[in-house]
N, C-alpha and C. Protein backbone atom coordinates (compact mmCIF):
# COMPACT_ATOMS: atom_id res chain seq x y z
N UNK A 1 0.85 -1.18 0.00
CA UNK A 1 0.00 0.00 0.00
C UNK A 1 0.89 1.23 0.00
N UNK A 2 0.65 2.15 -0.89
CA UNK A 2 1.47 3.48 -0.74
C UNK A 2 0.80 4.44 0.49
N UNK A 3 1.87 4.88 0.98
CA UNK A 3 1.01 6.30 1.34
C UNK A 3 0.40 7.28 1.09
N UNK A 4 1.11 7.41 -0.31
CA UNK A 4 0.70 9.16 -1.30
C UNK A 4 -1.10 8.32 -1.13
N UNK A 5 -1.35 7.68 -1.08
CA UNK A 5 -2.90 6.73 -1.90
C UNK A 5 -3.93 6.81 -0.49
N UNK A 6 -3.24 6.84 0.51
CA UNK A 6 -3.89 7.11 1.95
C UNK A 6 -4.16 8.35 2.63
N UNK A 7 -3.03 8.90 2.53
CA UNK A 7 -2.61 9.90 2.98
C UNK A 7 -2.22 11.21 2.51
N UNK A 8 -3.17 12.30 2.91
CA UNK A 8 -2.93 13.85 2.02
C UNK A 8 -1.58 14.27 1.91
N UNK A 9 -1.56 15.00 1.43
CA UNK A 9 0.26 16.00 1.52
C UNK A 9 0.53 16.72 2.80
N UNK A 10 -0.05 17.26 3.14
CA UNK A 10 -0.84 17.87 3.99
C UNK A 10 -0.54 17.48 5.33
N UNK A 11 -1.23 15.96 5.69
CA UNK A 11 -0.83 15.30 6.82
C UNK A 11 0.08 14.47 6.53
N UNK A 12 0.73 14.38 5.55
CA UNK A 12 2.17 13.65 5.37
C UNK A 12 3.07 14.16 6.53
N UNK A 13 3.00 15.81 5.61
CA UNK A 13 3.88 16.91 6.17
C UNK A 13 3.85 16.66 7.86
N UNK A 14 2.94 16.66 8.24
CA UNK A 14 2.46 17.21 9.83
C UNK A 14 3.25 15.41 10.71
N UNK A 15 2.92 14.33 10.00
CA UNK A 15 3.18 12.73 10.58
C UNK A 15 4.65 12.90 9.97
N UNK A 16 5.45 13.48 9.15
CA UNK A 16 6.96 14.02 9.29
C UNK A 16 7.44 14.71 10.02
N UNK A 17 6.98 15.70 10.72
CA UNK A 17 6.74 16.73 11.83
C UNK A 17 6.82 16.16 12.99
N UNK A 18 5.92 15.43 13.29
CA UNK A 18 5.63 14.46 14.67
C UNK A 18 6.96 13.91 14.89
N UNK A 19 7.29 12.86 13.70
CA UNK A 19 8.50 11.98 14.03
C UNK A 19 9.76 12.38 14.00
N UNK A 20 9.64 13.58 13.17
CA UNK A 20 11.05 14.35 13.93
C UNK A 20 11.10 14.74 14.91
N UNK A 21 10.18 15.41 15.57
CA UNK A 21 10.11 15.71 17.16
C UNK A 21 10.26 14.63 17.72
N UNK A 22 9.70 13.29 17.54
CA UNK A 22 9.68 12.40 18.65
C UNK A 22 11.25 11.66 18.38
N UNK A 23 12.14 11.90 17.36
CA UNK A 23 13.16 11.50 17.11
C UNK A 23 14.28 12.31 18.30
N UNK A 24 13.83 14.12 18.02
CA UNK A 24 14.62 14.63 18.54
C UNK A 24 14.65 14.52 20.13
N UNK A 25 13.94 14.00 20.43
CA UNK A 25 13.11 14.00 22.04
C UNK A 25 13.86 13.34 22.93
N UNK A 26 14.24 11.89 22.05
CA UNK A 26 15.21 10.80 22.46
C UNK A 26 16.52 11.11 23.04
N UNK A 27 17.15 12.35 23.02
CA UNK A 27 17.92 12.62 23.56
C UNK A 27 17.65 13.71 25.12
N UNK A 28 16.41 14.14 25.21
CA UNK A 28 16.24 14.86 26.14
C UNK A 28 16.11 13.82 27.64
N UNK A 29 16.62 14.68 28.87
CA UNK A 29 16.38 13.61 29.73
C UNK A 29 15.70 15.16 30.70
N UNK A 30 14.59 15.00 30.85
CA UNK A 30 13.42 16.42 30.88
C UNK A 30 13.42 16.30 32.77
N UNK A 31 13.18 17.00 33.60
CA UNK A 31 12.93 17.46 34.96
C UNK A 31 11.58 17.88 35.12
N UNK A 32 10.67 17.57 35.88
CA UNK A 32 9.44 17.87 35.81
C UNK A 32 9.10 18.71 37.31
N UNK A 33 8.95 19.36 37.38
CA UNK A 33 8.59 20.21 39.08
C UNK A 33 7.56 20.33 39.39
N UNK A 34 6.89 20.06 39.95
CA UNK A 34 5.70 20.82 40.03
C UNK A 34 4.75 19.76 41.46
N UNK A 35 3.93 20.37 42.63
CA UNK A 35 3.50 20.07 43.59
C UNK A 35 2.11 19.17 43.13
N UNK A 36 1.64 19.26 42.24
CA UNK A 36 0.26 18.74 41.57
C UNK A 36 0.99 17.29 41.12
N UNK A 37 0.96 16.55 41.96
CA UNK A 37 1.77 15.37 41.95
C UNK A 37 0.84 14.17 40.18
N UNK A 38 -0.59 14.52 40.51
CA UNK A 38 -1.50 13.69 38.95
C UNK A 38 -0.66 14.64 37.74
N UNK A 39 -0.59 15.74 38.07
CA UNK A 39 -0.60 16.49 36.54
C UNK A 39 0.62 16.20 36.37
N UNK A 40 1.77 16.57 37.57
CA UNK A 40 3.13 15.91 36.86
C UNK A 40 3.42 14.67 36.15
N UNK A 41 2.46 13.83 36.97
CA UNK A 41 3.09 12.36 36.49
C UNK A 41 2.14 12.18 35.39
N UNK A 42 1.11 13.14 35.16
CA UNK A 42 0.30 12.69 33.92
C UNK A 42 1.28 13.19 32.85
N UNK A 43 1.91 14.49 32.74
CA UNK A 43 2.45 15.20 32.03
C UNK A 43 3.86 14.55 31.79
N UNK A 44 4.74 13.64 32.81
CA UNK A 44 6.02 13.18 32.20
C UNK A 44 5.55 11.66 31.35
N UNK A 45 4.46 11.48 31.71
CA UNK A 45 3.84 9.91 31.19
C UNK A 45 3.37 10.36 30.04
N UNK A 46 2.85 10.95 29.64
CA UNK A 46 2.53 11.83 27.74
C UNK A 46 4.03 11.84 27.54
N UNK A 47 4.99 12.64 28.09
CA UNK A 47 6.15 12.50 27.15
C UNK A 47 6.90 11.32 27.12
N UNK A 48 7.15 10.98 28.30
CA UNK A 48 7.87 9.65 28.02
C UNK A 48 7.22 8.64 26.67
N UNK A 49 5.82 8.71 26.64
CA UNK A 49 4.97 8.28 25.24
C UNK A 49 5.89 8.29 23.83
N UNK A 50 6.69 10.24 23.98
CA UNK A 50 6.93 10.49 22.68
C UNK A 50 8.38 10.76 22.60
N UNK A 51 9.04 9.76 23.56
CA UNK A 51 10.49 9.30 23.68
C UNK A 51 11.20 10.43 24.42
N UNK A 52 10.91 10.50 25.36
CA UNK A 52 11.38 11.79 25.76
C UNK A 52 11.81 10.69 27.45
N UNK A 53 13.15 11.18 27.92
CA UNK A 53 13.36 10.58 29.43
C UNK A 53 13.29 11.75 30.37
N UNK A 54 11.79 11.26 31.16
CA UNK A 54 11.33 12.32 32.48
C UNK A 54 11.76 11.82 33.62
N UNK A 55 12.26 12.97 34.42
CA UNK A 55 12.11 12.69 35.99
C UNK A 55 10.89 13.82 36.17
N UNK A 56 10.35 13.14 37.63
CA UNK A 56 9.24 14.43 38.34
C UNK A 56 9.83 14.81 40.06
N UNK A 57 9.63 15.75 40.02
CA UNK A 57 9.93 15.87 41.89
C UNK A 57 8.86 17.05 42.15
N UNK A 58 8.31 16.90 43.54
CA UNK A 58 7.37 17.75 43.71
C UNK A 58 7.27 19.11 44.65
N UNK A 59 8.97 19.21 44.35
CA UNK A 59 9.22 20.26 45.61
C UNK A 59 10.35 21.34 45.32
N UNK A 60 10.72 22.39 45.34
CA UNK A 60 11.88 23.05 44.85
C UNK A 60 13.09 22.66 45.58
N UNK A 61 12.88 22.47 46.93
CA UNK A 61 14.33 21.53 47.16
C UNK A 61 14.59 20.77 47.06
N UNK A 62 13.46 19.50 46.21
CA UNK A 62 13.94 18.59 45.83
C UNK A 62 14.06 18.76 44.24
N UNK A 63 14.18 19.60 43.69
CA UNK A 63 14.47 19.69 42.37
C UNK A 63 16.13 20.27 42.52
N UNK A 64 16.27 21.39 43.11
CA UNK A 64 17.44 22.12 43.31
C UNK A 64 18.54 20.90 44.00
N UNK A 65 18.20 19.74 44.63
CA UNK A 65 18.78 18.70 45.13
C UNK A 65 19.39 17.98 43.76
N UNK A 66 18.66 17.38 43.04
CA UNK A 66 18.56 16.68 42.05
C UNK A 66 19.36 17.18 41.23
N UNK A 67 19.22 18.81 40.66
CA UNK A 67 19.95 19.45 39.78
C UNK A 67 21.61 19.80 40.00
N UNK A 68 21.71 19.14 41.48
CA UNK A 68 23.29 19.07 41.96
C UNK A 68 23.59 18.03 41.48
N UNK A 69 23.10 17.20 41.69
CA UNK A 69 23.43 15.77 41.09
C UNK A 69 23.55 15.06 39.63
N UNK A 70 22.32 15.64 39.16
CA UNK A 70 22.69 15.14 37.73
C UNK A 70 21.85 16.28 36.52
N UNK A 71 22.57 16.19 35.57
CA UNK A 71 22.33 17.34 34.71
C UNK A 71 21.66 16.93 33.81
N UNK A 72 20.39 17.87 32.71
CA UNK A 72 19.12 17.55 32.45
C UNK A 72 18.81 18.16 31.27
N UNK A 73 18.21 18.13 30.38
CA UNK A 73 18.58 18.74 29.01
C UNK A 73 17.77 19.99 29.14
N UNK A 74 16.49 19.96 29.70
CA UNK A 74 15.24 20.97 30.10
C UNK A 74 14.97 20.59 31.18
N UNK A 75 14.22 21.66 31.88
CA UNK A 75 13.36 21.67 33.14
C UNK A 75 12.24 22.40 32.83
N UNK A 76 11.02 21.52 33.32
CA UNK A 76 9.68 22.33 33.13
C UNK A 76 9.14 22.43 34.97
N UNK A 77 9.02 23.82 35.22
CA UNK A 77 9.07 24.08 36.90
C UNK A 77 8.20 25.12 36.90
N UNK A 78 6.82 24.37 37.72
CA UNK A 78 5.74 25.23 38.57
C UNK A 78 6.10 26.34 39.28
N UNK A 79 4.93 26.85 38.94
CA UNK A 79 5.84 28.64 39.68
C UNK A 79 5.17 28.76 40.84
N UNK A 80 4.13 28.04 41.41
CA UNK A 80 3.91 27.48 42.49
C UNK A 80 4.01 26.49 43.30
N UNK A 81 5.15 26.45 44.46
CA UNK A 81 5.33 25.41 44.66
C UNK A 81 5.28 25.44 46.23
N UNK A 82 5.39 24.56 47.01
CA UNK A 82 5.06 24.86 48.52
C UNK A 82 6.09 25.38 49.38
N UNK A 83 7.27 24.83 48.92
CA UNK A 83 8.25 25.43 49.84
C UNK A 83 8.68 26.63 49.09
N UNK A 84 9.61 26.73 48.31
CA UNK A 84 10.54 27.77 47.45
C UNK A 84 9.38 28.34 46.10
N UNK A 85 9.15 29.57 45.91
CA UNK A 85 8.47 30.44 45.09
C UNK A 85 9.18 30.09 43.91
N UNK A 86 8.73 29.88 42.46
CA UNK A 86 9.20 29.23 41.63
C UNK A 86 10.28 30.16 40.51
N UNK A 87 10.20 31.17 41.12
CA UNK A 87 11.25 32.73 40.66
C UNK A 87 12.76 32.15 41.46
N UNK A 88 12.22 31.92 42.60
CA UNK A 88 13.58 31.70 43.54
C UNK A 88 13.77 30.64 43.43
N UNK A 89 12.97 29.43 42.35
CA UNK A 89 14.18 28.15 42.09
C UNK A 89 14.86 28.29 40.72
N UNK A 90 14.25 28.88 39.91
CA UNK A 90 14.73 29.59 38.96
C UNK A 90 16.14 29.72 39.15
N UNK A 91 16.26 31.15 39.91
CA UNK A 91 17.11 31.68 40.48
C UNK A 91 18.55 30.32 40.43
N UNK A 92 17.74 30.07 41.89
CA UNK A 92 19.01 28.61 42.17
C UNK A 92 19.42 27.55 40.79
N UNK A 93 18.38 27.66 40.29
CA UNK A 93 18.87 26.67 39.05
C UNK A 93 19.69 27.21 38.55
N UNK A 94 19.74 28.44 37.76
CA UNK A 94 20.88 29.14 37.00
C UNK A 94 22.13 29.32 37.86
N UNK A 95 21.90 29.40 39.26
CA UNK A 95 23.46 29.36 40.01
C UNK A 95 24.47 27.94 39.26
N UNK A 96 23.58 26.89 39.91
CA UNK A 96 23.96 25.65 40.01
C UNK A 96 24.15 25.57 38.35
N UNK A 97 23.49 25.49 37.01
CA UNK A 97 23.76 25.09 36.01
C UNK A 97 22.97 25.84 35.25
N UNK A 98 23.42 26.91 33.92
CA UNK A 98 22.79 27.87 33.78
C UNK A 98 22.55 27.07 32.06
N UNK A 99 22.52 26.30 32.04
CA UNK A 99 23.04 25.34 30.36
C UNK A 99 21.25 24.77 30.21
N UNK A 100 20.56 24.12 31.18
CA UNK A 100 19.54 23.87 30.40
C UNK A 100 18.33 24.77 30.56
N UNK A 101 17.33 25.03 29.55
CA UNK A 101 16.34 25.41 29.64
C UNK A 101 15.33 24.87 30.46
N UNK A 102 14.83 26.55 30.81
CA UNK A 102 13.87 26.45 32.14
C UNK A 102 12.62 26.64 31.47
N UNK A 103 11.64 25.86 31.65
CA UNK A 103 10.00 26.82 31.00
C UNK A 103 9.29 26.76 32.21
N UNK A 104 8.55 27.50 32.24
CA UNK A 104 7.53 27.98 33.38
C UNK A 104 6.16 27.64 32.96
N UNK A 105 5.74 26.60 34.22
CA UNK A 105 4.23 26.44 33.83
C UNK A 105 3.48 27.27 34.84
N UNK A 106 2.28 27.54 34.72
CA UNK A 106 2.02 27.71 35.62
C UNK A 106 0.16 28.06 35.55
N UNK A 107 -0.28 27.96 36.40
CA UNK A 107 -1.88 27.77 36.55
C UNK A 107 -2.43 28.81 37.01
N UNK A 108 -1.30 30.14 37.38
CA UNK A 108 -1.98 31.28 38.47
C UNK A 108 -0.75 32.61 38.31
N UNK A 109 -0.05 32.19 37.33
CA UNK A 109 0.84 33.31 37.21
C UNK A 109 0.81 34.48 36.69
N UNK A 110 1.26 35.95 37.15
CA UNK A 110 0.67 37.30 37.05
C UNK A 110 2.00 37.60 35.41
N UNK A 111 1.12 38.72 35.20
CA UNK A 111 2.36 39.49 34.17
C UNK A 111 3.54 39.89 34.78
N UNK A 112 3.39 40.23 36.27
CA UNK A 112 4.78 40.32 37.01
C UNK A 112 5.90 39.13 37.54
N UNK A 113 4.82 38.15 37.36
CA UNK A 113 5.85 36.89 37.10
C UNK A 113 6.52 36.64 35.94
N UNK A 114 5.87 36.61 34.84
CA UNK A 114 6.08 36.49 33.88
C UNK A 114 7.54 37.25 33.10
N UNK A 115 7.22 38.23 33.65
CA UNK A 115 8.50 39.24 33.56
C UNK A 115 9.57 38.83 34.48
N UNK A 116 9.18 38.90 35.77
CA UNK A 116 10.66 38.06 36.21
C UNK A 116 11.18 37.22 35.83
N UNK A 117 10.13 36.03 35.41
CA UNK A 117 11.12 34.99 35.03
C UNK A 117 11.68 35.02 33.97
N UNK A 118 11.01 35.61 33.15
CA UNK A 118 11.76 35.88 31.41
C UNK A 118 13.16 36.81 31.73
N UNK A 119 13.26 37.76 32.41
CA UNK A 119 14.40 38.49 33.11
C UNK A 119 15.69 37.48 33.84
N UNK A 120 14.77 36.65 35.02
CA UNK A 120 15.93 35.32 35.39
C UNK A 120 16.28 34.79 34.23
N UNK A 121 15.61 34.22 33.19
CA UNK A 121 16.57 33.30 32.28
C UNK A 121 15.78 32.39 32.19
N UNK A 122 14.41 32.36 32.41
CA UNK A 122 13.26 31.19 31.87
C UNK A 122 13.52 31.14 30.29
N UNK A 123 13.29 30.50 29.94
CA UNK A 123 12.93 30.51 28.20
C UNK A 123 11.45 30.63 27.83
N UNK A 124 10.70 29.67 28.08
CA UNK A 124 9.43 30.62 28.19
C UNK A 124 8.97 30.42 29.24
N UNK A 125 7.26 31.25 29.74
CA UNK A 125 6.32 31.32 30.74
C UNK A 125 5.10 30.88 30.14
N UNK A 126 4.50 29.51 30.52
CA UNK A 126 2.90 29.14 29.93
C UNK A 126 2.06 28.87 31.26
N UNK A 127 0.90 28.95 30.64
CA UNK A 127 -0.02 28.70 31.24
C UNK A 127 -0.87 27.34 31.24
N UNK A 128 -1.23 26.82 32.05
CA UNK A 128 -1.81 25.54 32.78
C UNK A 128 -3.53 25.44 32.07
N UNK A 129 -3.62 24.80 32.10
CA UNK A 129 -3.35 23.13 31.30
C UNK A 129 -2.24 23.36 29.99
N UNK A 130 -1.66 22.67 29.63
CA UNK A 130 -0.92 23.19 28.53
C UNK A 130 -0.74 21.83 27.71
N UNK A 131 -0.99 22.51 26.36
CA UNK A 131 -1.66 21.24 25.45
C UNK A 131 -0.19 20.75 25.30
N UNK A 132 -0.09 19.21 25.09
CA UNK A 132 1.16 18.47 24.84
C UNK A 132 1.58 18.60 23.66
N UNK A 133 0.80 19.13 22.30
CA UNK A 133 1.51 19.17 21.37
C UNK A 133 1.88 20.97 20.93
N UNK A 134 1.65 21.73 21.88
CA UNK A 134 2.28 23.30 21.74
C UNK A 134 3.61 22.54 22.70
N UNK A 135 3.53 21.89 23.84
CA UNK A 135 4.81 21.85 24.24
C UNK A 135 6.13 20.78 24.00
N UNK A 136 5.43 19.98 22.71
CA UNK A 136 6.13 19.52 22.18
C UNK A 136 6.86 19.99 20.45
N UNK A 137 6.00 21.33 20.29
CA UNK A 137 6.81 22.44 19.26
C UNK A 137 7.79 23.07 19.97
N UNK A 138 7.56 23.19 21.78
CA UNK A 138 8.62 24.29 21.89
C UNK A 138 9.69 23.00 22.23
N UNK A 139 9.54 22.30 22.84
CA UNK A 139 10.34 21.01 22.50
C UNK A 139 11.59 21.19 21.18
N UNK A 140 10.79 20.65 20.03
CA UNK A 140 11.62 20.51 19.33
C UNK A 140 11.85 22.04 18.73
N UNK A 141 11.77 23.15 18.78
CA UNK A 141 12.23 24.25 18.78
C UNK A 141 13.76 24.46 19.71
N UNK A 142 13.59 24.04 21.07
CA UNK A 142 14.94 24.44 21.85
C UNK A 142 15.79 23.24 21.15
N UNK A 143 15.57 21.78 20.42
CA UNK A 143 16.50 21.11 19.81
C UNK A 143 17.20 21.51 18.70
N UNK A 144 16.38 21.97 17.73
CA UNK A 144 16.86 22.76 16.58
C UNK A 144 17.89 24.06 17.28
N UNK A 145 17.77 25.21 17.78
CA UNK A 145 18.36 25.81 18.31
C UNK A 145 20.17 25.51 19.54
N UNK A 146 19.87 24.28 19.81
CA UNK A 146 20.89 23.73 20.69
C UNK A 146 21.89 22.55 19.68
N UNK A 147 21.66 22.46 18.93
CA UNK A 147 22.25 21.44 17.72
C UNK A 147 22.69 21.89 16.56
């Protein structure tokens, strides 16, 4: 069976799209932060799906712990979190290792966050729920850019 005979040009393009992302993914080993312990583990379990290697931790000192220890291609980190305000793990992350990208999720964050963190050195600031395939463009966006 061909494809051209199944399949438009159209969504050729887009199922070429996909599998390069999920190609490029394979090398990411992703950090997940965030206190909403379902949404994290729902959210590293979608990527791990699309070859991507997640850790989750649900606390800023246990992320800032972790990030002493072993180094991570991205970090995606709640800007609410219970112990450490997610500006001030920011912060600590770029002390400790200023090399991978930070994105900011977040479910309640002001334009004055937003600005700080883009100022600390976030790469971007989104907002909660956040569809898996916008954050798997910015995905393979920071790959193209780092390669």
């Amino acid at each position: 069976m061909k494809l051209n005979s199944v399949f438009k040009p159209n969504i050729l393009i887009f199922l070429n799209s996909q599998l390069k992302i999920c190609n490029n993914m394979k090398q990411y080993h992703l950090l997940i932060v965030d206190d909403e312990k379902r949404y994290a583990d729902m959210l590293a379990k979608r990527l791990n799906l699309r070859g991507c290697n997640c850790e989750v931790c649900y606390s800023g000192q246990e992320a800032l712990n972790r990030i002493k220890r072993q180094n991570f291609s991205l970090i995606l980190l709640d800007l609410h979190l219970p112990d450490i305000y997610g500006t001030e793990v920011l912060i600590r992350i770029k002390e400790i290792d200023a090399k991978p990208p930070v994105i900011i999720l977040t479910g309640h964050g002001t334009q004055k966050d937003r600005r700080e963190c883009l100022q600390q050195g976030a790469y971007a600031f989104m907002h909660k729920p956040l569809g898996i395939e916008e954050l798997m463009t910015i995905l393979a966006q920071i790959g193209e850019t780092s390669t």
